[in-house]
Protein backbone atom coordinates (compact mmCIF):
# COMPACT_ATOMS: atom_id res chain seq x y z
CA UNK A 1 -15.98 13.25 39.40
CA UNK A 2 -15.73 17.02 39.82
CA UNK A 3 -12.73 19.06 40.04
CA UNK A 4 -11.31 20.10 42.46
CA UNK A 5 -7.35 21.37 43.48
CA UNK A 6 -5.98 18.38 45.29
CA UNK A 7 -5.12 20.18 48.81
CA UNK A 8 -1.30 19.29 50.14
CA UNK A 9 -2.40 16.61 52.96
CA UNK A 10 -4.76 14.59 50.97
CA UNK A 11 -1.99 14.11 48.38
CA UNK A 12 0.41 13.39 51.13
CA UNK A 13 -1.67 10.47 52.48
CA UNK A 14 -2.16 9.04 48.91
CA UNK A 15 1.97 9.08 48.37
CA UNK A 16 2.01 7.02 51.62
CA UNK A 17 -0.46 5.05 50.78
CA UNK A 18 0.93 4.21 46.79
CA UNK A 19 4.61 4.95 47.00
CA UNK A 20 5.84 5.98 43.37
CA UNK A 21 7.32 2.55 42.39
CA UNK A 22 9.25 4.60 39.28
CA UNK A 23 12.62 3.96 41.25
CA UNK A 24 12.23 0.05 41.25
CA UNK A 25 11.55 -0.08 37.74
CA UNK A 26 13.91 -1.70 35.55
CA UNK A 27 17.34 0.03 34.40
CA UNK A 28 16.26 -0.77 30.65
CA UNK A 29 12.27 0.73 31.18
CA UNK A 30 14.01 4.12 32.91
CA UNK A 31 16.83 4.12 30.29
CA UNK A 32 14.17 4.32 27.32
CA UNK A 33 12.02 7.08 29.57
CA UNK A 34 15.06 9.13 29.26
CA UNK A 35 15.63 8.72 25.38
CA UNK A 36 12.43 8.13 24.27
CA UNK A 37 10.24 11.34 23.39
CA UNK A 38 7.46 10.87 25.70
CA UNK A 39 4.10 13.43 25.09
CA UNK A 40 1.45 13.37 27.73
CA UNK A 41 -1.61 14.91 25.81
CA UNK A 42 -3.52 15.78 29.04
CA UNK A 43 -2.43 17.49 31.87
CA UNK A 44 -4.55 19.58 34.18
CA UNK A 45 -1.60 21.78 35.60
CA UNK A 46 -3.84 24.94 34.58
CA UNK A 47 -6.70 24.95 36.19
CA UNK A 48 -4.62 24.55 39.49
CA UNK A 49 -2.53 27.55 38.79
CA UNK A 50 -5.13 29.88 38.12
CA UNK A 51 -6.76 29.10 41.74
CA UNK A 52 -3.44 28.71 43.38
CA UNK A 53 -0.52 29.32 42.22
CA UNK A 54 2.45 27.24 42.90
CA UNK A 55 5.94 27.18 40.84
CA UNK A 56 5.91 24.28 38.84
CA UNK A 57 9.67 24.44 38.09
CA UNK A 58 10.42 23.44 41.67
CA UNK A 59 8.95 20.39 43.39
CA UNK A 60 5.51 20.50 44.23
CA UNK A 61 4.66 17.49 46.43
CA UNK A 62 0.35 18.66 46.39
CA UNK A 63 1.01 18.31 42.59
CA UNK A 64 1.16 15.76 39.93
CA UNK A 65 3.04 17.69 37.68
CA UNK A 66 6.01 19.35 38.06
CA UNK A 67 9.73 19.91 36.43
CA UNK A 68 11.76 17.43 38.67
CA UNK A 69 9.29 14.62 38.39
CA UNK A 70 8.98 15.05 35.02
CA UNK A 71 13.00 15.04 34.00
CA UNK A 72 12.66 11.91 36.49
CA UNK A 73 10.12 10.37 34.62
CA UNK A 74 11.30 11.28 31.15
CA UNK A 75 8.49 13.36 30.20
CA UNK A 76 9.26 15.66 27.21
CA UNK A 77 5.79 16.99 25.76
CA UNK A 78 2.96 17.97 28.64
CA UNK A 79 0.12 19.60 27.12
CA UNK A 80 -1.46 21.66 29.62
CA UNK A 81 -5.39 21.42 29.39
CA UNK A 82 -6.93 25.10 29.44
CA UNK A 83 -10.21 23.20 30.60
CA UNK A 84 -13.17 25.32 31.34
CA UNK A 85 -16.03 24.07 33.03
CA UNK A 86 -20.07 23.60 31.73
CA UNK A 87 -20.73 26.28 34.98
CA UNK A 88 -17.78 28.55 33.54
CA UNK A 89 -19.86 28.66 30.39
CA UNK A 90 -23.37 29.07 31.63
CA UNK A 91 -22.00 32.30 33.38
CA UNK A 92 -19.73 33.65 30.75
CA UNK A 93 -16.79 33.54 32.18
CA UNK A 94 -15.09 30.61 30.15
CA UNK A 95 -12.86 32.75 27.84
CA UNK A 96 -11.72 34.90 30.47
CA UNK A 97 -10.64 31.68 32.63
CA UNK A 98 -9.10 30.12 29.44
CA UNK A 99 -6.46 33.48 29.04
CA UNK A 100 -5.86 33.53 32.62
CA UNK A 101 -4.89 29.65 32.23
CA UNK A 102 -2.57 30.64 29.13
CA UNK A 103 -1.18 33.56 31.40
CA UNK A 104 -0.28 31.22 33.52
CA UNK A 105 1.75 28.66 31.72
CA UNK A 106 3.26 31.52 29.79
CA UNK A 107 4.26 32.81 33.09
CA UNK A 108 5.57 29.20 33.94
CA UNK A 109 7.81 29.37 31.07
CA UNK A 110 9.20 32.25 31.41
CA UNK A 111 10.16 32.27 34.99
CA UNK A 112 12.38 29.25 33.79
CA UNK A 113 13.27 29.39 29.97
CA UNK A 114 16.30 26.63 31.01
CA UNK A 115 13.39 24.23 32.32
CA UNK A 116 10.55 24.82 30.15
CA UNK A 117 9.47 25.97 27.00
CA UNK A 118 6.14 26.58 24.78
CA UNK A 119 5.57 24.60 22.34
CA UNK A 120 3.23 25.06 19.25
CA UNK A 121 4.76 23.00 16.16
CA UNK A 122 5.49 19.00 16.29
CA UNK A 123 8.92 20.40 14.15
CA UNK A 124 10.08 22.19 16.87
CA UNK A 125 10.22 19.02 19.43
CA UNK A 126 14.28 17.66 18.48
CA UNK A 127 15.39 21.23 18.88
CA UNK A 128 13.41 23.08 22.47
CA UNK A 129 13.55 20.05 24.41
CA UNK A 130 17.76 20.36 24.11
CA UNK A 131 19.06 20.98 27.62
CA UNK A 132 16.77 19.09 29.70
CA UNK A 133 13.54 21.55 28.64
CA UNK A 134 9.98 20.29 29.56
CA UNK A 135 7.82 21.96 26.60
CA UNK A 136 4.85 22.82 27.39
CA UNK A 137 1.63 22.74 24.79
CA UNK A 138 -1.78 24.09 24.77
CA UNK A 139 -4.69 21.94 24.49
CA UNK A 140 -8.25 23.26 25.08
CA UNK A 141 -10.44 20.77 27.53
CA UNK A 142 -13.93 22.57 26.37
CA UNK A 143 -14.79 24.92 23.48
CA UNK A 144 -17.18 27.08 25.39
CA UNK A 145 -14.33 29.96 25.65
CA UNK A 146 -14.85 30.32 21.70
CA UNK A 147 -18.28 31.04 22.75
CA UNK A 148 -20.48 31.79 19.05
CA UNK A 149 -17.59 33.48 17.04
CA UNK A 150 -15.26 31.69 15.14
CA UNK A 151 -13.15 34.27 15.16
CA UNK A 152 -11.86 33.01 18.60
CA UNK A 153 -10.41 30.04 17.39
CA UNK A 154 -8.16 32.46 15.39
CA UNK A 155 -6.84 34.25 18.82
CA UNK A 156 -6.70 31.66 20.71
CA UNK A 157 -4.36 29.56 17.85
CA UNK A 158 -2.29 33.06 18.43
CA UNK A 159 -2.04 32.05 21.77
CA UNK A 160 -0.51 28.27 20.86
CA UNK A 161 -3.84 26.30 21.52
CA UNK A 162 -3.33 22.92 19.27
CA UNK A 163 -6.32 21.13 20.52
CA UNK A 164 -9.46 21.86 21.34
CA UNK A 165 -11.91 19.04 23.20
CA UNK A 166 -15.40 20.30 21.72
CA UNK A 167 -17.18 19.69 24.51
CA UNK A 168 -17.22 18.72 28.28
CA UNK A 169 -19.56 17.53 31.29
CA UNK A 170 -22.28 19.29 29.56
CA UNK A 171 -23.59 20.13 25.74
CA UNK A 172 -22.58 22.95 24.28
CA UNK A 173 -23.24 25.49 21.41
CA UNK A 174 -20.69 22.99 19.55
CA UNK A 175 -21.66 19.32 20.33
CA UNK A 176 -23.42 17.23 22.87
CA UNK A 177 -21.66 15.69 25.72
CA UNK A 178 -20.95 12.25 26.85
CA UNK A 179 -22.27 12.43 30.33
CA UNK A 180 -25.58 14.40 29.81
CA UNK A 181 -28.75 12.07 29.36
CA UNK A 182 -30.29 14.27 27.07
CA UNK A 183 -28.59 15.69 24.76
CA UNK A 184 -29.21 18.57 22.67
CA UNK A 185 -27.51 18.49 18.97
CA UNK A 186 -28.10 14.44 18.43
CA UNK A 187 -23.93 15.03 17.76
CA UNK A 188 -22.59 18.22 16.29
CA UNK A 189 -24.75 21.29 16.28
CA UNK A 190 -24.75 23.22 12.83
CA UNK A 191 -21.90 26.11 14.59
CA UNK A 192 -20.08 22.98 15.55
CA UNK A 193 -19.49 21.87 11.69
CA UNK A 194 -17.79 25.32 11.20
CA UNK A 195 -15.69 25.06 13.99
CA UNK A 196 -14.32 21.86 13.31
CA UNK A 197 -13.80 23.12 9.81
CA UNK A 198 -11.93 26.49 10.82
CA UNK A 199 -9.83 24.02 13.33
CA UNK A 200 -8.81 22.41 9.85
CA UNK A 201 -8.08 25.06 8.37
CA UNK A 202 -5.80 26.87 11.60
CA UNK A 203 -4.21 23.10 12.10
CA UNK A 204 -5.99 22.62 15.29
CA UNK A 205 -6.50 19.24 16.41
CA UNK A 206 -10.26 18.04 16.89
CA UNK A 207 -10.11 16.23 20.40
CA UNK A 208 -13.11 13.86 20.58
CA UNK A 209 -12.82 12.96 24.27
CA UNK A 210 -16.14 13.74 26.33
CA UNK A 211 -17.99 14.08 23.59
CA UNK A 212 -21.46 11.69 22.89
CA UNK A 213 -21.31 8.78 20.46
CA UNK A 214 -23.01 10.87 17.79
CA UNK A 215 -20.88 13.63 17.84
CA UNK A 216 -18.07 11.56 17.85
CA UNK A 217 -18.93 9.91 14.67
CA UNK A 218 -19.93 13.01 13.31
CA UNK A 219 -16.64 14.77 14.24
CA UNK A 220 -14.43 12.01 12.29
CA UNK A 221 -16.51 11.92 9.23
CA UNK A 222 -16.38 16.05 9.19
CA UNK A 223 -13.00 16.33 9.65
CA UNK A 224 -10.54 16.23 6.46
CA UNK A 225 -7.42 15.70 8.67
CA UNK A 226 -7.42 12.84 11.20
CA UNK A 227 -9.05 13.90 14.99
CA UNK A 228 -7.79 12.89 18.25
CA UNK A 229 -9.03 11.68 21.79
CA UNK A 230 -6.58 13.10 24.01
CA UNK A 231 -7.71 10.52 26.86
CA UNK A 232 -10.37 8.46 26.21
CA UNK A 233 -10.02 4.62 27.42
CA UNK A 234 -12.08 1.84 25.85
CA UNK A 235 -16.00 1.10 26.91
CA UNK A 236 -14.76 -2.47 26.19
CA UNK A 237 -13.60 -2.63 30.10
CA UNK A 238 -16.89 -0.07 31.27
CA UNK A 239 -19.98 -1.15 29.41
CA UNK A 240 -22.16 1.60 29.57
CA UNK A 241 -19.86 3.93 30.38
CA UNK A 242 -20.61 6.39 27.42
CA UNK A 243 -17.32 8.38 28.18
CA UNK A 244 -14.78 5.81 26.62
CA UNK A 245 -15.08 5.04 23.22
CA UNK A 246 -17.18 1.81 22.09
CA UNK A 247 -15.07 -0.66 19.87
CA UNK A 248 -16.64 0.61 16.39
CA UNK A 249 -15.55 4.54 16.94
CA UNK A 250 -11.98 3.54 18.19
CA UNK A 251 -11.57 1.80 14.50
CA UNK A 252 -13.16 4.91 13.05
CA UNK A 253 -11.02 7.05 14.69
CA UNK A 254 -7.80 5.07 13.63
CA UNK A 255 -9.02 4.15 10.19
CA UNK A 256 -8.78 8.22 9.15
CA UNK A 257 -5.58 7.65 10.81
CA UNK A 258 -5.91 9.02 13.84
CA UNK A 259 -4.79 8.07 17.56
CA UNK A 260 -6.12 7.45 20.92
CA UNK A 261 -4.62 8.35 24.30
CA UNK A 262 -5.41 6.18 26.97
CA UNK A 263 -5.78 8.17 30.26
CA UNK A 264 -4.28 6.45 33.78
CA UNK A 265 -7.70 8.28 36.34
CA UNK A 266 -9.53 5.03 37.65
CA UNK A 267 -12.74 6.80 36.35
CA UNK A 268 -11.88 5.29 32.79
CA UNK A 269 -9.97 2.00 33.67
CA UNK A 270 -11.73 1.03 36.47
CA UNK A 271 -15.30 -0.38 35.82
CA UNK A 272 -16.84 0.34 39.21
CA UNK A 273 -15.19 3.88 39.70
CA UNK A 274 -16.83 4.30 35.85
CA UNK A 275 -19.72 3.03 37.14
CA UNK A 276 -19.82 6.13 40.17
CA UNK A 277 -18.88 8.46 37.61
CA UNK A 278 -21.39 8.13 35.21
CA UNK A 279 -23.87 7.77 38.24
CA UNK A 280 -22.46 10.86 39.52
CA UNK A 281 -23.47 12.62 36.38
CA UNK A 282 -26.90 11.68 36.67
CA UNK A 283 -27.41 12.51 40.28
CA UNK A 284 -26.19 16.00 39.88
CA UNK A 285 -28.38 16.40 36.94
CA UNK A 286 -31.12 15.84 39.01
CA UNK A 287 -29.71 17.84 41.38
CA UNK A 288 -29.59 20.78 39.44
CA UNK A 289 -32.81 20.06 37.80
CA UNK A 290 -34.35 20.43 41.40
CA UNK A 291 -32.25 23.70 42.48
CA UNK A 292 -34.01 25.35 39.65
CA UNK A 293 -37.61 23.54 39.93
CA UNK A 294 -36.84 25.33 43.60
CA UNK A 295 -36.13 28.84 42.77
CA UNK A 296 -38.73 28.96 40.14
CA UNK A 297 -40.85 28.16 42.85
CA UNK A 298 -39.46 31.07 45.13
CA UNK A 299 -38.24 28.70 48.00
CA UNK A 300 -34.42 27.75 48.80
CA UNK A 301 -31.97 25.96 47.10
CA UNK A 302 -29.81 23.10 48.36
CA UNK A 303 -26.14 23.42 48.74
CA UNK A 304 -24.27 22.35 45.71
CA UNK A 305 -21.16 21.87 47.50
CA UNK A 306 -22.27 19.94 50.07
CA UNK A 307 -24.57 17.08 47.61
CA UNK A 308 -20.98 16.81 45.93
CA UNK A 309 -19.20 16.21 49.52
CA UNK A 310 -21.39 13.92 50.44
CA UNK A 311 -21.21 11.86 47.15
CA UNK A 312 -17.38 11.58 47.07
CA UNK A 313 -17.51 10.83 50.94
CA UNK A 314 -19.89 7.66 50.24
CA UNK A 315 -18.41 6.73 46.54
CA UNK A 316 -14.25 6.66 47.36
CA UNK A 317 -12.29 5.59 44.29
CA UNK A 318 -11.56 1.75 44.54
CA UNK A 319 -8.04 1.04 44.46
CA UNK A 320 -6.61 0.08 41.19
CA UNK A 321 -3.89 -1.38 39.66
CA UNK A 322 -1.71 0.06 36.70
CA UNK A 323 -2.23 -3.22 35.07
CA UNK A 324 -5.64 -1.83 34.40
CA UNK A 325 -4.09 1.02 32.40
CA UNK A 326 -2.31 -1.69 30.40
CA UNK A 327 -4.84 -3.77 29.71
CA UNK A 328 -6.81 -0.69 27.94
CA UNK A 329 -3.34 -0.20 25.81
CA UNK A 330 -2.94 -4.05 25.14
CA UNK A 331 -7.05 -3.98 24.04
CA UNK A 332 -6.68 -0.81 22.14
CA UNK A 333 -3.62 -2.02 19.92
CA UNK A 334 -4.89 -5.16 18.93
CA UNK A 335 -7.98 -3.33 18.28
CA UNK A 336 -6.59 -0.45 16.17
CA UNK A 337 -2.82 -1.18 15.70
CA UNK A 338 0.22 0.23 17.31
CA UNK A 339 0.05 3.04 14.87
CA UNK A 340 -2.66 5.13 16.61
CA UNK A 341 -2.69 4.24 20.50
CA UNK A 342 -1.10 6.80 23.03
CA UNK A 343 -0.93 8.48 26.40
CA UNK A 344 -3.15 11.07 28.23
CA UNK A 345 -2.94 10.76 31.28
CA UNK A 346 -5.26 13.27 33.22
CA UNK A 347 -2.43 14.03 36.15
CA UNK A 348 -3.89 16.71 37.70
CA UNK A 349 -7.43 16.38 36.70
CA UNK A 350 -8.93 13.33 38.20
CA UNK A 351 -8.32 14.80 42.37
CA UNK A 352 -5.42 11.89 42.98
CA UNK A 353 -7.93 8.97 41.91
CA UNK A 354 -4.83 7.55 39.78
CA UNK A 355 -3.53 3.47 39.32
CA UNK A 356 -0.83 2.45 41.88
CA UNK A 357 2.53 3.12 39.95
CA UNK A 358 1.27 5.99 38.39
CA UNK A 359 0.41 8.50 40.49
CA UNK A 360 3.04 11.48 39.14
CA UNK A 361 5.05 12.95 35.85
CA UNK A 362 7.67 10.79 37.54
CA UNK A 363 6.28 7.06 36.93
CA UNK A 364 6.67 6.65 32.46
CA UNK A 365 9.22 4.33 33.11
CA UNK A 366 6.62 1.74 35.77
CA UNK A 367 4.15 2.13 32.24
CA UNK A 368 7.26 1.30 30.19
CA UNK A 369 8.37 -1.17 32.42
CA UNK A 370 4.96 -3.07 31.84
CA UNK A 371 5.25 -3.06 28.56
CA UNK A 372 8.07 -5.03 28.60
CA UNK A 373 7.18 -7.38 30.33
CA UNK A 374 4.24 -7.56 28.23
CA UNK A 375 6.36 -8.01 25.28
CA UNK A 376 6.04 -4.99 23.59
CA UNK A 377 9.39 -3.56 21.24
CA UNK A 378 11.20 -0.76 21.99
CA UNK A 379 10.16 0.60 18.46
CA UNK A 380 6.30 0.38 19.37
CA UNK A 381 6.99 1.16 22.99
CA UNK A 382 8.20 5.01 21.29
CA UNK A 383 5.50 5.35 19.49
CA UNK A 384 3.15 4.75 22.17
CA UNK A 385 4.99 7.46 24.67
CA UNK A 386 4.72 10.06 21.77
CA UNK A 387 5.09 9.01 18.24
CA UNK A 388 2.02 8.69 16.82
CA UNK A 389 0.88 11.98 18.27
CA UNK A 390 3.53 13.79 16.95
CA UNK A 391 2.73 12.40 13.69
CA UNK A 392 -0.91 12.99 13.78
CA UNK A 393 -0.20 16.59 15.05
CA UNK A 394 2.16 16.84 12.07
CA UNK A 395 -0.30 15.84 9.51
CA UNK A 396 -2.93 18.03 10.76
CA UNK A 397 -0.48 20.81 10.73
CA UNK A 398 0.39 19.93 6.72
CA UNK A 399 -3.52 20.21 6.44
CA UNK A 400 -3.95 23.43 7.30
CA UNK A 401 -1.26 24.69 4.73
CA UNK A 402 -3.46 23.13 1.60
């Protein structure tokens, strides 16, 4: 679905209506939240700040995100998603929302250097996140802010960026999306090559989340360090649903020893909300395809706003349950193995359409809690919250130094 900033009474109701069940969750699930080093590898925190801000070091009940919930929950590594939008890029103003989304997290961090802290380097975890510290790192949801020059993945490395997701809603100068039906590239365009070999060469991870099938397969094979899909759930549970990854790329993904993060939005767990979404992104497709048949024609448009009112109005996100969200983990490691299954969990980003028990930063421990009970040892538990990203992230760090 579309994004848009979740407004204070519409996250309000949802609370009431899915109390965070992070409180009943067993001593032993919150104890391991708390020692545990937990990275999130998609948070959408950003985007909201640059419309409106709010201080994210203080409770913010009309967010999903924020410091208090996340010491509560046990959260240690949030990467922020600078995501830019296909319209962003079509009018050129992608980079320029990108910095302003930096600006703002830099801002975040230094209004409270004793609650947060920017992180660029998987070395530097042990020693920021001393005292309590949230660190906060930059990954980019859409390469259209790099525009044609390469040169920008260079600045905006400066700036801390440590993954970029190639493409988004729509195809790109780099790749071709998941969601568009026709896509342009048939996988990577020729520019695209060359930026996933500068992002080898910086140590910046290739995100493959979004992007189609071929460009997905592409991306692994072109990449000399493993790639990542910062949340991406498995088509296993949405047939059809090109946006999660089919069996056969998940094991290509994992066998060049990379990792998946499973998101918690019911878009990707959920078959029928996966089912509206990808429907979505055909009917506003076609909407857009009319709106421009229209004024080439010289007669009025249609209201944008009000086709994508109307659709959310008669396609409301089914309740789900955060066994679904389970399930995808459970599938995914016997699929891949433990080594190279994670979390991404798209708070912020998916307008409150989120699995009961997970609705905030503050519910880890109801995720840990189920794995438990599933059976699951501490040992792989960790590296599910955070250790296999941190060693992928590593790894393609050591890359770039060869």
């Amino acid at each position: 679905m579309p994004r848009t900033a979740l407004c204070t009474a519409l996250a309000l109701a949802l609370a009431a209506a899915f109390p965070a069940l992070a409180a009943d969750a067993p001593e032993a699930a919150r104890r391991l939240a708390q020692e545990a080093v937990i990275v999130d590898t998609h948070i959408d925190a950003p985007g909201l700040l640059e419309s409106a801000w709010t201080d994210l070091g203080e409770a913010a009940p009309d967010r999903e995100f924020d410091y208090p919930r996340a010491r509560e929950g046990g959260l240690d590594v949030a990467f922020m998603s600078i995501y830019t939008s296909a319209r962003r890029d079509e009018d050129g103003s992608a980079r320029q929302s990108a910095h302003a989304q930096i600006d703002s997290v830099e801002a975040l961090a230094a209004r409270h250097p004793d609650r947060f802290a920017l992180l660029t380097s998987p070395g530097d975890v042990e020693r920021l996140r001393e005292g309590g510290r949230v660190l906060l790192a930059l990954g980019m949801e859409n390469g259209a802010p790099i525009g044609d020059d390469l040169g920008q993945l260079q600045r905006f490395h400066d700036r801390g960026v440590r993954y970029i997701t190639l493409a988004h809603s729509a195809n790109n100068r780099i790749a071709d999306s998941s969601y568009t039906q026709e896509k342009r590239w048939n996988g990577l365009s020729p520019f695209g090559r060359e930026v996933i070999a500068e992002m080898n060469r910086l140590g910046i991870m290739v995100d493959v989340s979004h992007i189609s099938d071929a460009a997905t397969e592409q991306a692994v094979a072109a990449s000399r360090v493993p790639v990542i899909a910062s949340h991406s759930a498995l088509r296993h549970f949405t047939p059809g649903f090109e946006r999660n990854l089919s069996d056969a790329l998940a094991r290509a993904i994992a066998e060049r020893g990379g990792v998946i993060q499973i998101p918690f939005g019911n878009a990707f767990v959920n078959p029928q909300a996966a089912a509206d979404t990808q429907a979505y992104f055909r009917a506003i497709d076609a909407f857009d395809r009319r709106n421009a048949e229209r004024a080439a024609a010289g007669r009025p448009t249609e209201d944008r706003a009000a086709f994508v009112e109307r659709w959310e109005r008669e396609h409301p996100s089914p309740a789900t349950a955060i066994d679904a969200v389970l399930d995808q983990i459970d599938h995914a490691v016997a699929l891949v193995g433990i080594d190279h299954v994670g979390i991404g969990s798209d708070f912020d980003g998916v307008d409150g359409n989120l699995p009961e028990g997970l609705r905030s930063v503050a519910d880890y421990p109801n995720l840990i809690a189920g794995l438990q009970a599933r059976g699951y040892a501490e040992a792989d538990i960790r590296k599910l919250l955070g250790g296999n990203l941190l060693r992928v992230w590593a790894e393609v760090e050591a890359g770039a130094a060869r």
